[in-house]
C-alpha atoms as a PDB file:
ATOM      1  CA  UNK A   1     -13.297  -6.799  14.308  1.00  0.00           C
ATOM      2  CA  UNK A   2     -11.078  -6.755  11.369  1.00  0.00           C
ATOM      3  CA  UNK A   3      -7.853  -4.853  11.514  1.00  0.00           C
ATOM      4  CA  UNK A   4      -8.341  -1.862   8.252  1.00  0.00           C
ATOM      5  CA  UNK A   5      -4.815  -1.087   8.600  1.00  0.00           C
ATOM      6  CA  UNK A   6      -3.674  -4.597   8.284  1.00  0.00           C
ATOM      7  CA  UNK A   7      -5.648  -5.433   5.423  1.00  0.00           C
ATOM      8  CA  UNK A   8      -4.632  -2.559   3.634  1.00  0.00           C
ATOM      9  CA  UNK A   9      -0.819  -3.035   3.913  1.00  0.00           C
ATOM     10  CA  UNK A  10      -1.128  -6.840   3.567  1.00  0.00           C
ATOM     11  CA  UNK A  11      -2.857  -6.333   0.358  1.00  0.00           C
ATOM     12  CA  UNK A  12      -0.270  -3.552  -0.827  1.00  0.00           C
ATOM     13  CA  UNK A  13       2.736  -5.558   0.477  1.00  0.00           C
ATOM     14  CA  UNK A  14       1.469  -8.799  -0.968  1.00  0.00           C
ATOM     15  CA  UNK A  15       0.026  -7.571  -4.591  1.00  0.00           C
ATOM     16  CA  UNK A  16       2.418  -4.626  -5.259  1.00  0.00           C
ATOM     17  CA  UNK A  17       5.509  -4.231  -3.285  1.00  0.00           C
ATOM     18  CA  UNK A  18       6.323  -8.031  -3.564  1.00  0.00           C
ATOM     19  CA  UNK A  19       6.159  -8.190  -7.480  1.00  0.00           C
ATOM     20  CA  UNK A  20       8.376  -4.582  -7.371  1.00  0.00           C
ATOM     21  CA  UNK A  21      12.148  -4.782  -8.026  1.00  0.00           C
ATOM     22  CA  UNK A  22      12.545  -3.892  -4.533  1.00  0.00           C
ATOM     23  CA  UNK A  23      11.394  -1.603  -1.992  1.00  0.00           C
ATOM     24  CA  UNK A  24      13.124   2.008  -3.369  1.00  0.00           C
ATOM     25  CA  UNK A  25      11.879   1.472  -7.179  1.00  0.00           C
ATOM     26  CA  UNK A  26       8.373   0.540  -5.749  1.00  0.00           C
ATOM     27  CA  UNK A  27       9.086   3.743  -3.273  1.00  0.00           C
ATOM     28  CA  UNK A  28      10.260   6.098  -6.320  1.00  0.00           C
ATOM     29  CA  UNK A  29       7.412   4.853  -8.681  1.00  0.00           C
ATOM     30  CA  UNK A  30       4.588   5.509  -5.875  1.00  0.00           C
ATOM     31  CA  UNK A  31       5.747   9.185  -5.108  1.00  0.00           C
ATOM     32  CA  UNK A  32       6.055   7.727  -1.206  1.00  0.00           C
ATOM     33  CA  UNK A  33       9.056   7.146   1.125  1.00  0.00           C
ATOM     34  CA  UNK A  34      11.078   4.653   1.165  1.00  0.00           C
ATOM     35  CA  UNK A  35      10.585   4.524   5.221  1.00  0.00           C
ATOM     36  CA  UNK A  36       6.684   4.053   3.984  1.00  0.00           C
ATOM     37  CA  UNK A  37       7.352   0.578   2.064  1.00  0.00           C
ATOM     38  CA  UNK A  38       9.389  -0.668   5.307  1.00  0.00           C
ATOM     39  CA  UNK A  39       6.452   0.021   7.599  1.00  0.00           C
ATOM     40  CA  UNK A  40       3.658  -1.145   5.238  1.00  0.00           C
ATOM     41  CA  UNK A  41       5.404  -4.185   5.488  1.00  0.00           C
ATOM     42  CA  UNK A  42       5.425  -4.697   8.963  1.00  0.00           C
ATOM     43  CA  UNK A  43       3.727  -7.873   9.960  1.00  0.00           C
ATOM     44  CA  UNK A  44       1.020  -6.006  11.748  1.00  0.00           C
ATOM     45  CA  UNK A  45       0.682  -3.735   9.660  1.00  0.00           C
ATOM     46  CA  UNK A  46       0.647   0.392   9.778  1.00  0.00           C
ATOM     47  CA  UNK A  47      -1.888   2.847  10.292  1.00  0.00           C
ATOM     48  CA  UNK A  48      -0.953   3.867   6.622  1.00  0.00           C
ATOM     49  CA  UNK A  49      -2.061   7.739   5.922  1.00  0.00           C
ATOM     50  CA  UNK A  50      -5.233   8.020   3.165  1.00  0.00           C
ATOM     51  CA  UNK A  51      -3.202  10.135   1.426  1.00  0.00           C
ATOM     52  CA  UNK A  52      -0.448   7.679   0.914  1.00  0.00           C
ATOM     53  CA  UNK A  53      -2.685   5.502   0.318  1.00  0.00           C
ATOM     54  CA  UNK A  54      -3.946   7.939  -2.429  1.00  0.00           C
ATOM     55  CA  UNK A  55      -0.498   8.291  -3.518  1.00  0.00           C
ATOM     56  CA  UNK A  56      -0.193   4.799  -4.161  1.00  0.00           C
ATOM     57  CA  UNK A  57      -3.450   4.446  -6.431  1.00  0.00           C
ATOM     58  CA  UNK A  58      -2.901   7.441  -8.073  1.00  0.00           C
ATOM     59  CA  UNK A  59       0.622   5.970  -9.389  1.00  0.00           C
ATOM     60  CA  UNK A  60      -1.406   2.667 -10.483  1.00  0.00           C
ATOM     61  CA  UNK A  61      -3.939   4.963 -11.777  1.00  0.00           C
ATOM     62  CA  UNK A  62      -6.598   3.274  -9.538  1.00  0.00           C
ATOM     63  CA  UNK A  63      -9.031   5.262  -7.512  1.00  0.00           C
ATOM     64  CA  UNK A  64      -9.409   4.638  -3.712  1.00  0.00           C
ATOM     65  CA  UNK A  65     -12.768   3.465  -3.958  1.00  0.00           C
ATOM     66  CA  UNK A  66     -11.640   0.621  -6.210  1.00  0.00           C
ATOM     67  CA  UNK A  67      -8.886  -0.192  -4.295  1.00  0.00           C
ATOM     68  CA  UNK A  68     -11.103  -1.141  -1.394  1.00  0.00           C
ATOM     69  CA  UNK A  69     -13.157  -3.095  -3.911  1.00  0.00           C
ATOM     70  CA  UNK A  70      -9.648  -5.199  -4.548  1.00  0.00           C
ATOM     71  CA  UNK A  71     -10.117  -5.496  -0.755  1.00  0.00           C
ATOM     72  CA  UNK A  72     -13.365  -7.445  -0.989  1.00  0.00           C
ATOM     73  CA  UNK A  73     -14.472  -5.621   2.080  1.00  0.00           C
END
């Protein structure tokens, strides 16, 4: 079964984060901790909160439903 939680932060850490000056100006311009960025970035992954995860869209002005479509779930 595929890991969700994985996916999610993989995609976030790999699209978004990575292209970000670093981890506080991506933290700052997503309304979310700076502790949040270090843990979606963990290897495995994070069981990352839907609303941090709404957070994050909302800042990218992206709803949640096509985030997952990014996802190609």
């Amino acid at each position: 079964m595929v890991n969700i939680n994985k996916q999610i932060c993989n995609y976030i850490a790999l699209e978004w984060v990575s292209v970000s000056k670093s981890n506080r100006c991506f933290a700052i311009d997503h309304n979310i901790d700076e502790k949040t960025v270090r843990k979606i970035l963990y290897e495995d992954g994070y069981r990352i909160p839907v609303e941090t995860l709404q957070k994050i869209c909302e800042s990218r002005e992206l709803k949640i439903s096509d985030f997952f479509n990014l996802l190609n779930l």
